[in-house]
Structure formats: structure tokens, C-alpha cells
PDBML (XML) file of the C-alpha atoms, coordinates in Angstrom:
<?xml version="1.0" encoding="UTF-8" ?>
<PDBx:datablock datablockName="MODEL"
   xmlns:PDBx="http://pdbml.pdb.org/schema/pdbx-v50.xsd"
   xmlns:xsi="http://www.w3.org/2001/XMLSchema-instance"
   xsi:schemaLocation="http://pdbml.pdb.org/schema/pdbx-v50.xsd pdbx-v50.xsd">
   <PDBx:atom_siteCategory>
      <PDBx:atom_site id="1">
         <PDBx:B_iso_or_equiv>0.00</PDBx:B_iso_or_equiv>
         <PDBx:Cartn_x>9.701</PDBx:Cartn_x>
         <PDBx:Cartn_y>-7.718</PDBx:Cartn_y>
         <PDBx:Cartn_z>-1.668</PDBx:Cartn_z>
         <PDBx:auth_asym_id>A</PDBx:auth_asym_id>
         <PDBx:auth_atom_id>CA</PDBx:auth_atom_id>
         <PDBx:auth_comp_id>UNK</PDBx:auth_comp_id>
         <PDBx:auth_seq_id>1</PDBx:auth_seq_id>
         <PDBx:group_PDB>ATOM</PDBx:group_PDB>
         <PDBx:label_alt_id xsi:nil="true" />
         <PDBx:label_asym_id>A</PDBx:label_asym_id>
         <PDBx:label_atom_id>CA</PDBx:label_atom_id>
         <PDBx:label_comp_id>UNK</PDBx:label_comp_id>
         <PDBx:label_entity_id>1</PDBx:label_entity_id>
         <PDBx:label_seq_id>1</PDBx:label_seq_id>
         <PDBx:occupancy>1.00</PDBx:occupancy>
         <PDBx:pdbx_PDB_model_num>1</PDBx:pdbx_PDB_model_num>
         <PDBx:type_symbol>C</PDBx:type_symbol>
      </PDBx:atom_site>
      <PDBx:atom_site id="2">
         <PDBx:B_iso_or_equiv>0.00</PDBx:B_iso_or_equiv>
         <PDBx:Cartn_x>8.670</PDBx:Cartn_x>
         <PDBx:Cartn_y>-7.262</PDBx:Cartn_y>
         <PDBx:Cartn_z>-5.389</PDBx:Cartn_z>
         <PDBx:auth_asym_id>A</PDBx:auth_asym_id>
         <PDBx:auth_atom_id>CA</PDBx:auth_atom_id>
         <PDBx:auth_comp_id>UNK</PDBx:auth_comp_id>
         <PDBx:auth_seq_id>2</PDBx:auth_seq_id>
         <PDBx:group_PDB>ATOM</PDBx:group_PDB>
         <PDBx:label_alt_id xsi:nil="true" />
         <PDBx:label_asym_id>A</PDBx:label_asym_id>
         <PDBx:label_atom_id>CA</PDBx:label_atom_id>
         <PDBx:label_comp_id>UNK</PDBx:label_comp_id>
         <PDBx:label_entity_id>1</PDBx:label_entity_id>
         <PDBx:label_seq_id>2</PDBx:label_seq_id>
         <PDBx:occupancy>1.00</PDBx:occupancy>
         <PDBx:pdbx_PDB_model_num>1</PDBx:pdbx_PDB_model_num>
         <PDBx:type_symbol>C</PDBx:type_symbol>
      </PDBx:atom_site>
      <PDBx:atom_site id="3">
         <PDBx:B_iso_or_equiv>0.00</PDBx:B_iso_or_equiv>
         <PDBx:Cartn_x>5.570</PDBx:Cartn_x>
         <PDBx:Cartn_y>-5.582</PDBx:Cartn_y>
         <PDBx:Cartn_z>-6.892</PDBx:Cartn_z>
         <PDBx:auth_asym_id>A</PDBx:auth_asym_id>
         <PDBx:auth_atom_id>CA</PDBx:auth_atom_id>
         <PDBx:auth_comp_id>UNK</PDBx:auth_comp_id>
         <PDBx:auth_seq_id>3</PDBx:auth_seq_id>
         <PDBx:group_PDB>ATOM</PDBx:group_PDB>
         <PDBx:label_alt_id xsi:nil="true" />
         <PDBx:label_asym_id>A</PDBx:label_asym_id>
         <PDBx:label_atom_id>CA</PDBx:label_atom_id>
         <PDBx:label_comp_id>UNK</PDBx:label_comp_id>
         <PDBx:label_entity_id>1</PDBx:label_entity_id>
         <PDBx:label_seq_id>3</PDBx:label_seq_id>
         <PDBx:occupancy>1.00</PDBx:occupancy>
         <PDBx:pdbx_PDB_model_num>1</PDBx:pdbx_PDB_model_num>
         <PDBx:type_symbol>C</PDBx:type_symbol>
      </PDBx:atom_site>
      <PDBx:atom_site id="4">
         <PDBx:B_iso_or_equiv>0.00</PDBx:B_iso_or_equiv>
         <PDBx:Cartn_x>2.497</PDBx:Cartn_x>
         <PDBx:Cartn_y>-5.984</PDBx:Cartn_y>
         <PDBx:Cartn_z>-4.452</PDBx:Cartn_z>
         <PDBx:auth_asym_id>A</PDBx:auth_asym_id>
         <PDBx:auth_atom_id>CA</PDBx:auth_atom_id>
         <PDBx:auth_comp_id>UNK</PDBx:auth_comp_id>
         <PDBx:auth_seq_id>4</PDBx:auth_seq_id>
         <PDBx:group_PDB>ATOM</PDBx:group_PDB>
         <PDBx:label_alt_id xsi:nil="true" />
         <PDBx:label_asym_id>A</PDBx:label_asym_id>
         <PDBx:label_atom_id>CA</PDBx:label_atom_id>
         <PDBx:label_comp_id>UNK</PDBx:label_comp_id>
         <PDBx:label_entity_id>1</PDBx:label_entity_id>
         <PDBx:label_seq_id>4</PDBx:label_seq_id>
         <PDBx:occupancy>1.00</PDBx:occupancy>
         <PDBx:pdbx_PDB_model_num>1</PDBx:pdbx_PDB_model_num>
         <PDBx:type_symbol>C</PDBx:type_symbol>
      </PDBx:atom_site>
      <PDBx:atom_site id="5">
         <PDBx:B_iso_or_equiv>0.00</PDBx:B_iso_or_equiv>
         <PDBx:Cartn_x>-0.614</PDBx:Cartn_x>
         <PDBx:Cartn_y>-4.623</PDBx:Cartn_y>
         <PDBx:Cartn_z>-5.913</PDBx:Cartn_z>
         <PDBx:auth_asym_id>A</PDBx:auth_asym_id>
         <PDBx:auth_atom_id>CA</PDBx:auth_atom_id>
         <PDBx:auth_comp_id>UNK</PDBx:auth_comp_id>
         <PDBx:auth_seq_id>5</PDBx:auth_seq_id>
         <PDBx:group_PDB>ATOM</PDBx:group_PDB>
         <PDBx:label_alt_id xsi:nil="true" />
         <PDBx:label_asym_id>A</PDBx:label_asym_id>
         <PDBx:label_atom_id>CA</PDBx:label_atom_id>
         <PDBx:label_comp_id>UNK</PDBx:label_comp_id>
         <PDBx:label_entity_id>1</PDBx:label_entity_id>
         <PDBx:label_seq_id>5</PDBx:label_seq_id>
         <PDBx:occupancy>1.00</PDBx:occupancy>
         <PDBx:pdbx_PDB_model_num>1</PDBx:pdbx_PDB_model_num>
         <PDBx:type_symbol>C</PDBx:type_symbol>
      </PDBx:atom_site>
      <PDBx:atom_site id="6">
         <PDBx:B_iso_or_equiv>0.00</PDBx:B_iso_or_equiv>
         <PDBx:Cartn_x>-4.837</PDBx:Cartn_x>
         <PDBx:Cartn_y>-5.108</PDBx:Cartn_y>
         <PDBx:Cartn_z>-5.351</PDBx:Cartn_z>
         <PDBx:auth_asym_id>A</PDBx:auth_asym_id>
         <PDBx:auth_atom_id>CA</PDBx:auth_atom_id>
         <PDBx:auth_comp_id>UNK</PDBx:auth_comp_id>
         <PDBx:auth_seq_id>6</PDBx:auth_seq_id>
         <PDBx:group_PDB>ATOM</PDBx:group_PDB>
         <PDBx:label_alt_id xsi:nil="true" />
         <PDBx:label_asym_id>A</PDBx:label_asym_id>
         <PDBx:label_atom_id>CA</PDBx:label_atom_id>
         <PDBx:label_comp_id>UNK</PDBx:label_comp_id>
         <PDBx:label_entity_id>1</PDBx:label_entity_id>
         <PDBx:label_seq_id>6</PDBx:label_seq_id>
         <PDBx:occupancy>1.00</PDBx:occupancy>
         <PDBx:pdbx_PDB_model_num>1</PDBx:pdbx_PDB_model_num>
         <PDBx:type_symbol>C</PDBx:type_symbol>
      </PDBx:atom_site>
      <PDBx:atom_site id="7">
         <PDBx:B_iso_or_equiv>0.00</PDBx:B_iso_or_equiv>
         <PDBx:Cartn_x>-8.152</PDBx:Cartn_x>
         <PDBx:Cartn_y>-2.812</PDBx:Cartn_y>
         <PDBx:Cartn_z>-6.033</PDBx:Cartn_z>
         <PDBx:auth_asym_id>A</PDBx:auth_asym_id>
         <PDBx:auth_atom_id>CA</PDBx:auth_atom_id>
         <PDBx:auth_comp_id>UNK</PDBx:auth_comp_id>
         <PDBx:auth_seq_id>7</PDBx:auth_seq_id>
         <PDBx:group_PDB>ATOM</PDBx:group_PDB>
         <PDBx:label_alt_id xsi:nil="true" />
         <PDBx:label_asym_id>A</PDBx:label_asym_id>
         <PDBx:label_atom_id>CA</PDBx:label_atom_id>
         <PDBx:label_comp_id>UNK</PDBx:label_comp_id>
         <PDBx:label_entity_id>1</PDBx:label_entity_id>
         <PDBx:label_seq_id>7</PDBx:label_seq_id>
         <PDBx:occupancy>1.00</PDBx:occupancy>
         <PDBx:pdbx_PDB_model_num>1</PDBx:pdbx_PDB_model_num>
         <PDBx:type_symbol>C</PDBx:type_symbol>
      </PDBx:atom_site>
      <PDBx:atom_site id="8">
         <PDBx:B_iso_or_equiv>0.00</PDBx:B_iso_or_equiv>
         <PDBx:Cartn_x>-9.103</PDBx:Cartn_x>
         <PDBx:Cartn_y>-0.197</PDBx:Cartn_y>
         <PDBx:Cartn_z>-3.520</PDBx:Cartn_z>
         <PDBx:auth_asym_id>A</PDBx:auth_asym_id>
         <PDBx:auth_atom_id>CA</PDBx:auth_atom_id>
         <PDBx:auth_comp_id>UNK</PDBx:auth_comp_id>
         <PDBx:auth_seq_id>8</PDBx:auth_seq_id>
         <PDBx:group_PDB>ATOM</PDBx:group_PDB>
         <PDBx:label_alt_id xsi:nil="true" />
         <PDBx:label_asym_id>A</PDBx:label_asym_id>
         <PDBx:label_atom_id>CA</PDBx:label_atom_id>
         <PDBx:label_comp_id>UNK</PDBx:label_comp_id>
         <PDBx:label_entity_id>1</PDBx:label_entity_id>
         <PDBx:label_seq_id>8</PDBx:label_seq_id>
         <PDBx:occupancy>1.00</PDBx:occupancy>
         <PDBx:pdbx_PDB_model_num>1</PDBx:pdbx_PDB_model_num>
         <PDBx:type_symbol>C</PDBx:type_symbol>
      </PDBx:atom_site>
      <PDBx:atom_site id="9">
         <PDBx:B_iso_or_equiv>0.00</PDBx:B_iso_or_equiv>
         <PDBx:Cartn_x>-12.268</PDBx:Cartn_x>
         <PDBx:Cartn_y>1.133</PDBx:Cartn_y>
         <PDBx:Cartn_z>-2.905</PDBx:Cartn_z>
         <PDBx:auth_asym_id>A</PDBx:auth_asym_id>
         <PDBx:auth_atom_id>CA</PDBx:auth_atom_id>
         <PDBx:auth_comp_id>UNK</PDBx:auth_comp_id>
         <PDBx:auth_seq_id>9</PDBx:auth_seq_id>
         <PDBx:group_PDB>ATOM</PDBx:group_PDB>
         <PDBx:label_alt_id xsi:nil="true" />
         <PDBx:label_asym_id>A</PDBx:label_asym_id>
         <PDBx:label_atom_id>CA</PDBx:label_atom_id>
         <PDBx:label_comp_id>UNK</PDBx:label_comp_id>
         <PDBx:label_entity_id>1</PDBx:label_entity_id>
         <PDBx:label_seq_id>9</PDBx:label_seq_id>
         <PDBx:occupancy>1.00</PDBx:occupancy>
         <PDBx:pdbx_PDB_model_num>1</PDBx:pdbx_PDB_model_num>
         <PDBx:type_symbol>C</PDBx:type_symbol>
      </PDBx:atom_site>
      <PDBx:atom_site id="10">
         <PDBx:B_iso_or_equiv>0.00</PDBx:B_iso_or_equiv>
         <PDBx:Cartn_x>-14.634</PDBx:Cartn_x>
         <PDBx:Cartn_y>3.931</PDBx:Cartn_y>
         <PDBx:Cartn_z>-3.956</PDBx:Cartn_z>
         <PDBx:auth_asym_id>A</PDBx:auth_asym_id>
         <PDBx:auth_atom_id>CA</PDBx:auth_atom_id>
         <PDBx:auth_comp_id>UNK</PDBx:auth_comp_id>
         <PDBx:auth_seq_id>10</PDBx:auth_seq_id>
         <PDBx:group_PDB>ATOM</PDBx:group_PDB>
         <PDBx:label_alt_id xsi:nil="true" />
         <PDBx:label_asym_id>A</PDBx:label_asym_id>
         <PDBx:label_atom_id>CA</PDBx:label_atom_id>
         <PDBx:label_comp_id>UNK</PDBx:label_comp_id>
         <PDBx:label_entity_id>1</PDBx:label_entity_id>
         <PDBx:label_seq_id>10</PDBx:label_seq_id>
         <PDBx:occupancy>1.00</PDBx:occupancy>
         <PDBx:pdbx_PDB_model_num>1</PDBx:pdbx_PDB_model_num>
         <PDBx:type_symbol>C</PDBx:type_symbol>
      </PDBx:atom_site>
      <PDBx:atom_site id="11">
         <PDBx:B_iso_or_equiv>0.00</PDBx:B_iso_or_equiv>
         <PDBx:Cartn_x>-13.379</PDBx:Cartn_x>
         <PDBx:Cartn_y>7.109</PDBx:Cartn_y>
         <PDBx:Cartn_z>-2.202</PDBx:Cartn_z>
         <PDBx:auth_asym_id>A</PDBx:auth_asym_id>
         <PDBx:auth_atom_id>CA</PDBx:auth_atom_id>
         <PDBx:auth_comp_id>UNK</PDBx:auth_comp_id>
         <PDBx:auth_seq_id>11</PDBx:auth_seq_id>
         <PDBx:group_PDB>ATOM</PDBx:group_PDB>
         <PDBx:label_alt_id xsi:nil="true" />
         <PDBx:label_asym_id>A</PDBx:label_asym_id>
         <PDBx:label_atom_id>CA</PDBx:label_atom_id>
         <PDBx:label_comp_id>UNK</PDBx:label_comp_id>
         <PDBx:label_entity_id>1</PDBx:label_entity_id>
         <PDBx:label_seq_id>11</PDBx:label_seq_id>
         <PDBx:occupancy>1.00</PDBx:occupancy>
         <PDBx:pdbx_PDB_model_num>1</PDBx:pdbx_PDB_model_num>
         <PDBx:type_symbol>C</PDBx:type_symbol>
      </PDBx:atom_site>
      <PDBx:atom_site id="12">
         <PDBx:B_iso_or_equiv>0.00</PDBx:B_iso_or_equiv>
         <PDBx:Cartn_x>-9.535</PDBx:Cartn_x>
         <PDBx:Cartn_y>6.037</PDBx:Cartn_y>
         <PDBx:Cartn_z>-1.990</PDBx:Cartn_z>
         <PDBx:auth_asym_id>A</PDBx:auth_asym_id>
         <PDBx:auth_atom_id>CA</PDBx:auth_atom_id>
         <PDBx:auth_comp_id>UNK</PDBx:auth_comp_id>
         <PDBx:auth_seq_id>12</PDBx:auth_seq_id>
         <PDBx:group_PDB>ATOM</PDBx:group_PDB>
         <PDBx:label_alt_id xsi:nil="true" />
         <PDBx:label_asym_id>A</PDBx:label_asym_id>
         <PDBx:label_atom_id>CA</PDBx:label_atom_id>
         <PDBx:label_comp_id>UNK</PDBx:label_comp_id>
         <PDBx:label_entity_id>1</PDBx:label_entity_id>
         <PDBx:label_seq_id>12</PDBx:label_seq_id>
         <PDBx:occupancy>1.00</PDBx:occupancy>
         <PDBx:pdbx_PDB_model_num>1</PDBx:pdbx_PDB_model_num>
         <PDBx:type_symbol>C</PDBx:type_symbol>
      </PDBx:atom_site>
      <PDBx:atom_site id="13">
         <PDBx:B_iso_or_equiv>0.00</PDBx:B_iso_or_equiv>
         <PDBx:Cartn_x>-7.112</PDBx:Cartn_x>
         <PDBx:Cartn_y>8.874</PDBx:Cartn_y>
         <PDBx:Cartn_z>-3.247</PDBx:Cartn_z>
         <PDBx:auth_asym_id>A</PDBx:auth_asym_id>
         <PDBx:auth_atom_id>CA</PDBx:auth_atom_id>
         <PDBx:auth_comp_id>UNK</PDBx:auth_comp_id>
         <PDBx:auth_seq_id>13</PDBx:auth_seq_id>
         <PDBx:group_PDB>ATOM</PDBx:group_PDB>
         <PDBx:label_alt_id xsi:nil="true" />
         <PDBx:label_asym_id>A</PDBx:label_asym_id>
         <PDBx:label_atom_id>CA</PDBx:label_atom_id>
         <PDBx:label_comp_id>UNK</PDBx:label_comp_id>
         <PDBx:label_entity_id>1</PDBx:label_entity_id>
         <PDBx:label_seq_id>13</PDBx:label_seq_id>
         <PDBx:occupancy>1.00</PDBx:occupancy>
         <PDBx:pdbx_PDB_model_num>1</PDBx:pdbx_PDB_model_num>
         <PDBx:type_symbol>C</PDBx:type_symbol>
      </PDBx:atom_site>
      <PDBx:atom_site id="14">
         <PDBx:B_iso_or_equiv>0.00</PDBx:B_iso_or_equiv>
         <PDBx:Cartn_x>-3.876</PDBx:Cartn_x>
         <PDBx:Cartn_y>7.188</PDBx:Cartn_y>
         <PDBx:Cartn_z>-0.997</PDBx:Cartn_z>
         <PDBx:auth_asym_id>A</PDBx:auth_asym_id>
         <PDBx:auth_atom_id>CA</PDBx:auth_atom_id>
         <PDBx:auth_comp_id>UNK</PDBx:auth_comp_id>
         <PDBx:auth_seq_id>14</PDBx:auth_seq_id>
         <PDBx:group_PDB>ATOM</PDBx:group_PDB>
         <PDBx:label_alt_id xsi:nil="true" />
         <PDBx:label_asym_id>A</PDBx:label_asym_id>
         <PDBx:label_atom_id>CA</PDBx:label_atom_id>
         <PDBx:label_comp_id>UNK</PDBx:label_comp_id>
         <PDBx:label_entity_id>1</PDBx:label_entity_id>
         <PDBx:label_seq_id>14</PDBx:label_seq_id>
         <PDBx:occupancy>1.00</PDBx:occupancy>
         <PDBx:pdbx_PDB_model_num>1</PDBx:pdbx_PDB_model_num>
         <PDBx:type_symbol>C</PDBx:type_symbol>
      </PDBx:atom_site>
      <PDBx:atom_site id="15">
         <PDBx:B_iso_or_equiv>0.00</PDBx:B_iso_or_equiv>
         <PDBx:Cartn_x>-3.144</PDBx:Cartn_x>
         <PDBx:Cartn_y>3.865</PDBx:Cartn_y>
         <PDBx:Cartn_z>-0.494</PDBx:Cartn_z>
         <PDBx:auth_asym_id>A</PDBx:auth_asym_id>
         <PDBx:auth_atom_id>CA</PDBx:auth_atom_id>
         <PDBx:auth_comp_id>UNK</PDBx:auth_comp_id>
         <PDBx:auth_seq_id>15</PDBx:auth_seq_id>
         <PDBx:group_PDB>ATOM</PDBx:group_PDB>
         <PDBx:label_alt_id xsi:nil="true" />
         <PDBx:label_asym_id>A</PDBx:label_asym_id>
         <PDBx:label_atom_id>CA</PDBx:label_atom_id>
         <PDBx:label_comp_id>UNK</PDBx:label_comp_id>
         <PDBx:label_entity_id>1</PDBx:label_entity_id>
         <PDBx:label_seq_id>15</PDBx:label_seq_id>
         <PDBx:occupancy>1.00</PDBx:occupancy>
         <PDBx:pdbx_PDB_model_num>1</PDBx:pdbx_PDB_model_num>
         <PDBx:type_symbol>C</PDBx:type_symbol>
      </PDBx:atom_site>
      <PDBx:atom_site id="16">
         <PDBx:B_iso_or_equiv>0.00</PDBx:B_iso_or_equiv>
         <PDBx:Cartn_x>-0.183</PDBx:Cartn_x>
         <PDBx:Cartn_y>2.896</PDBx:Cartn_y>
         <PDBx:Cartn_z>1.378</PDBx:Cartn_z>
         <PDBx:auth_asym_id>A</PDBx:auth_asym_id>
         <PDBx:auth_atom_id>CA</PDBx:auth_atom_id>
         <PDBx:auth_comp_id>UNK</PDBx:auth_comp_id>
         <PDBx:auth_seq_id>16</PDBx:auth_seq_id>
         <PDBx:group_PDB>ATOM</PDBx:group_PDB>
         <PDBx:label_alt_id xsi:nil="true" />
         <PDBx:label_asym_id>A</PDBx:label_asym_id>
         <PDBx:label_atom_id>CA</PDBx:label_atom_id>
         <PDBx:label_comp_id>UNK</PDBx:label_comp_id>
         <PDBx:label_entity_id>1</PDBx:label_entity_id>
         <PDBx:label_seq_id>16</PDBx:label_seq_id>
         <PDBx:occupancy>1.00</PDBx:occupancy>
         <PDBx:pdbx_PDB_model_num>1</PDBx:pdbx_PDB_model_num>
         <PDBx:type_symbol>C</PDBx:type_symbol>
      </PDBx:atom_site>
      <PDBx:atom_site id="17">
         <PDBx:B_iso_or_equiv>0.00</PDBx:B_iso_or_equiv>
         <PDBx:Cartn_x>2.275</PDBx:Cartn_x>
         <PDBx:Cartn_y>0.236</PDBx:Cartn_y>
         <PDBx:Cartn_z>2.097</PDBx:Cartn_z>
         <PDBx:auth_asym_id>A</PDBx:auth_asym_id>
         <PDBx:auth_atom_id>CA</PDBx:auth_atom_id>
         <PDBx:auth_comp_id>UNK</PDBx:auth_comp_id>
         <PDBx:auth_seq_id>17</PDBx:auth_seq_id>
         <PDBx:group_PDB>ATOM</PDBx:group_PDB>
         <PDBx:label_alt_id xsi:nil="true" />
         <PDBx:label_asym_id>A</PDBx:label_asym_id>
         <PDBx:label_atom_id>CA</PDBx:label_atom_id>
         <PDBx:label_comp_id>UNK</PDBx:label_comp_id>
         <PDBx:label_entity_id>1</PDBx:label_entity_id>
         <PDBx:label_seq_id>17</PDBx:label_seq_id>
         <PDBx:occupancy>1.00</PDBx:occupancy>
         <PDBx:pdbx_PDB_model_num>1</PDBx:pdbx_PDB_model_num>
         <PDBx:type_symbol>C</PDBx:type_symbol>
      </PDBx:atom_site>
      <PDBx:atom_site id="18">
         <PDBx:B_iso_or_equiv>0.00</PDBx:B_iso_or_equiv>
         <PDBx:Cartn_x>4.089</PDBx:Cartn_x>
         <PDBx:Cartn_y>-0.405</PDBx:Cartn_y>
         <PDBx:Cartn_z>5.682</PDBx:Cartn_z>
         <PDBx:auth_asym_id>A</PDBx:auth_asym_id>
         <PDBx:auth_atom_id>CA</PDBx:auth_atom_id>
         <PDBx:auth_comp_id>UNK</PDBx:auth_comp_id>
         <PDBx:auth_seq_id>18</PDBx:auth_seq_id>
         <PDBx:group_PDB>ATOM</PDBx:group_PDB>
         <PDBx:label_alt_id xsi:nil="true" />
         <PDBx:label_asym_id>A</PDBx:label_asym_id>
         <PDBx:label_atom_id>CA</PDBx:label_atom_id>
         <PDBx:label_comp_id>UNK</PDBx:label_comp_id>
         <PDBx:label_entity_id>1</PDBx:label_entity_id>
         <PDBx:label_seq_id>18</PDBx:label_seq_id>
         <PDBx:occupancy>1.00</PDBx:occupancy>
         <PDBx:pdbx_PDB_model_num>1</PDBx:pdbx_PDB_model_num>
         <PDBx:type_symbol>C</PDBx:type_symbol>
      </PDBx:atom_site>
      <PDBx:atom_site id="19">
         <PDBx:B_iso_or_equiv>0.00</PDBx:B_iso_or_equiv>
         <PDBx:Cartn_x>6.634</PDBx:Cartn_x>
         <PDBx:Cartn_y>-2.907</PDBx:Cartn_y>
         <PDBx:Cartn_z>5.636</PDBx:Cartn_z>
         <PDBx:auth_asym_id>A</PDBx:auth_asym_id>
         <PDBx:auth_atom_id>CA</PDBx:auth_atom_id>
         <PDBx:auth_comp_id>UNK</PDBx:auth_comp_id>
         <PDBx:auth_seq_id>19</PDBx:auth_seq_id>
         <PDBx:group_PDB>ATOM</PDBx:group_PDB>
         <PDBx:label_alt_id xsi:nil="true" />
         <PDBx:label_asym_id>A</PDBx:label_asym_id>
         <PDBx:label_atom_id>CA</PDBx:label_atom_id>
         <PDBx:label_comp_id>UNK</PDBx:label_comp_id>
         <PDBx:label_entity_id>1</PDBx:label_entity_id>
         <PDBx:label_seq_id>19</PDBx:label_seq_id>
         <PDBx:occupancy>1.00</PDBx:occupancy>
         <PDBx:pdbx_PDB_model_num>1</PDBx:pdbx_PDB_model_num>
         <PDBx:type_symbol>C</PDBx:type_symbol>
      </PDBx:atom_site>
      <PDBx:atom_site id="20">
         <PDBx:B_iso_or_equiv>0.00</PDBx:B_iso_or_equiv>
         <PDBx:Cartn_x>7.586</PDBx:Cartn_x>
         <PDBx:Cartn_y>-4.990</PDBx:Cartn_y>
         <PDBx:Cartn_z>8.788</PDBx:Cartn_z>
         <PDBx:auth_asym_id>A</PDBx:auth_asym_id>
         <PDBx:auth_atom_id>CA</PDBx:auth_atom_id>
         <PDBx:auth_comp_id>UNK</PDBx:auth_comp_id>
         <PDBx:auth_seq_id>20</PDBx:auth_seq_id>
         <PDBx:group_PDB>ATOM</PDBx:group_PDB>
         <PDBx:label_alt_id xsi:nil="true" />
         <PDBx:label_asym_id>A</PDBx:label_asym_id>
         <PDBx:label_atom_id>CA</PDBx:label_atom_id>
         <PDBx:label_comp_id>UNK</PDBx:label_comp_id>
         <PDBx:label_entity_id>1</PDBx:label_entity_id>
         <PDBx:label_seq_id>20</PDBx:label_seq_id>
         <PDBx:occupancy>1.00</PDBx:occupancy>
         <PDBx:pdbx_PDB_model_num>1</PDBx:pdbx_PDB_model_num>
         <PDBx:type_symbol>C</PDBx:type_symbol>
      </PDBx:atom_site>
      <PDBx:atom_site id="21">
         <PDBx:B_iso_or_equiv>0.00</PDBx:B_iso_or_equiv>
         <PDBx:Cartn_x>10.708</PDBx:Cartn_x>
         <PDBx:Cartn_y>-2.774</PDBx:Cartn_y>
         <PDBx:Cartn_z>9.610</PDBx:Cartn_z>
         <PDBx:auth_asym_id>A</PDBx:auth_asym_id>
         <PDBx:auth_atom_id>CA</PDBx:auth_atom_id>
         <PDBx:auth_comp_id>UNK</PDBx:auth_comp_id>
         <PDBx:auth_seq_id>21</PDBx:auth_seq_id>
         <PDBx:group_PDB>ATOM</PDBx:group_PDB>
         <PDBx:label_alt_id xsi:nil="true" />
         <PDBx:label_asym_id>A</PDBx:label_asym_id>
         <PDBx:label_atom_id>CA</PDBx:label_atom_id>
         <PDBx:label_comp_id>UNK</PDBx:label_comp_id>
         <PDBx:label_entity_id>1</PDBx:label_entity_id>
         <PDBx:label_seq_id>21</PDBx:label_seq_id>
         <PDBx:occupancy>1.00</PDBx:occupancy>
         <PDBx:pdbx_PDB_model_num>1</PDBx:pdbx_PDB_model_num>
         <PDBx:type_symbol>C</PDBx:type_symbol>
      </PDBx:atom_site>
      <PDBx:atom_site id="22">
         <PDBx:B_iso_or_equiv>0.00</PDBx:B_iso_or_equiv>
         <PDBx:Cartn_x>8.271</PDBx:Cartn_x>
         <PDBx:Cartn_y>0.375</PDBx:Cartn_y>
         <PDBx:Cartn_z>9.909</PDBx:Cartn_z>
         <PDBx:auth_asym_id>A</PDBx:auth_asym_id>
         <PDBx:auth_atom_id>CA</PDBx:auth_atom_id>
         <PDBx:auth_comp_id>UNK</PDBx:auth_comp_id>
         <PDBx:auth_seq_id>22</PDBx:auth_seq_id>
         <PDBx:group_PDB>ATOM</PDBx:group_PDB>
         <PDBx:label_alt_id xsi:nil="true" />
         <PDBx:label_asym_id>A</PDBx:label_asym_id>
         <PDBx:label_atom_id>CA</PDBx:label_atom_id>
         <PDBx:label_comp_id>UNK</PDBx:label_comp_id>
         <PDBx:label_entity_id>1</PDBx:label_entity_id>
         <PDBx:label_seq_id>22</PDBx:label_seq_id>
         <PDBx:occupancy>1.00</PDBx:occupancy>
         <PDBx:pdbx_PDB_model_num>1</PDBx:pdbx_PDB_model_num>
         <PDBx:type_symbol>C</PDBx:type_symbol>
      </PDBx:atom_site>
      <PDBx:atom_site id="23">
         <PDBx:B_iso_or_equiv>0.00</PDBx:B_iso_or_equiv>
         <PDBx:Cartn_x>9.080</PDBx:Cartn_x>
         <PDBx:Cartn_y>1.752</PDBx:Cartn_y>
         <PDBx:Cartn_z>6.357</PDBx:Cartn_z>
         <PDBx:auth_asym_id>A</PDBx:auth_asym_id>
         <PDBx:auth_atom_id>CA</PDBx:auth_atom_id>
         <PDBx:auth_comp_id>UNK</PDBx:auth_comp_id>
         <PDBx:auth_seq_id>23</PDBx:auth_seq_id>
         <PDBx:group_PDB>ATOM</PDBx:group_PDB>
         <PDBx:label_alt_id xsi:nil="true" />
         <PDBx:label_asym_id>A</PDBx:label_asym_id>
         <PDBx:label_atom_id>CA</PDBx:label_atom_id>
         <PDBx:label_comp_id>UNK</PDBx:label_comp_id>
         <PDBx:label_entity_id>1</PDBx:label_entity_id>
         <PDBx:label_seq_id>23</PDBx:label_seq_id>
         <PDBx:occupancy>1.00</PDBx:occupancy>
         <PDBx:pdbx_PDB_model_num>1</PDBx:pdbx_PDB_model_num>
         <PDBx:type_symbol>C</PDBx:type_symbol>
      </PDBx:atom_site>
      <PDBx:atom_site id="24">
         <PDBx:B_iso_or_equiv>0.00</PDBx:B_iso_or_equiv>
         <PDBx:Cartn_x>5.837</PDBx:Cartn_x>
         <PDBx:Cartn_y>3.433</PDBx:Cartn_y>
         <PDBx:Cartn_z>4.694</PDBx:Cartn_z>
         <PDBx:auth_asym_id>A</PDBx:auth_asym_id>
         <PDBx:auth_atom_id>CA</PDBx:auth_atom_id>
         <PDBx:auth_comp_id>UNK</PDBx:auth_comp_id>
         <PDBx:auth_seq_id>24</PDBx:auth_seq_id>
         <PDBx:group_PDB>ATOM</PDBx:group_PDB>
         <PDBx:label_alt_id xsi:nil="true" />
         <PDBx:label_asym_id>A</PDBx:label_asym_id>
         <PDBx:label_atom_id>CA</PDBx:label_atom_id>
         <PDBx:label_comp_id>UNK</PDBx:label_comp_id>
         <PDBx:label_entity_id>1</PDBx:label_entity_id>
         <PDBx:label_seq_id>24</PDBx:label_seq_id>
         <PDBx:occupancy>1.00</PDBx:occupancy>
         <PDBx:pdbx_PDB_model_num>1</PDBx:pdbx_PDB_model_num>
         <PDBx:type_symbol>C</PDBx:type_symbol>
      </PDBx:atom_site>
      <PDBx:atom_site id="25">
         <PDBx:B_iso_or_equiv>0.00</PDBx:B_iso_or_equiv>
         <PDBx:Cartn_x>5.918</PDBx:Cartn_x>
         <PDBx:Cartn_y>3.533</PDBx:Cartn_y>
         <PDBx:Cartn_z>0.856</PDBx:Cartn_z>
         <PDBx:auth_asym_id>A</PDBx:auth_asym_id>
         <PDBx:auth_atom_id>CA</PDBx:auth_atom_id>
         <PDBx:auth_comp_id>UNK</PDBx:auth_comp_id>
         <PDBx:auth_seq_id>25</PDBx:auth_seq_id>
         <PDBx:group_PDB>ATOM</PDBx:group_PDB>
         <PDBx:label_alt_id xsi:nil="true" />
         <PDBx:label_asym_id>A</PDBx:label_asym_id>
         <PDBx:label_atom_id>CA</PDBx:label_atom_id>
         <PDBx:label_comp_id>UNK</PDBx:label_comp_id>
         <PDBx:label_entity_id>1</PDBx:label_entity_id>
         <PDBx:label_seq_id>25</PDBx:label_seq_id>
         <PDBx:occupancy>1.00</PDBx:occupancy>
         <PDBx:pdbx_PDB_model_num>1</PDBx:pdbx_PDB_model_num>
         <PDBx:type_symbol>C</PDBx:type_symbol>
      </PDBx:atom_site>
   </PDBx:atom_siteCategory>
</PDBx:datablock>
């Protein structure tokens, strides 16, 4: 938990984040 963060590549216009209990944020 907390604020997770990082650089995505050229061409990204969605990044998401699954947690272990399925959730996608």
C-alpha cells in the first residue's frame, strides 16, 4: 500500500496497477 510510481515508455497512454487480491487501479 502507499504511492507506487516509475517511468513508462514511449507510446504508453494507460498504465495500470493489479493488486494481489485482483483489484485493478
Amino acid at each position: 500500500d502507499g504511492v507506487v510510481g516509475g517511468v513508462a515508455p514511449p507510446g504508453t497512454t494507460r498504465v495500470t496497477v493489479t493488486t494481489f487480491d485482483g483489484r485493478t487501479l
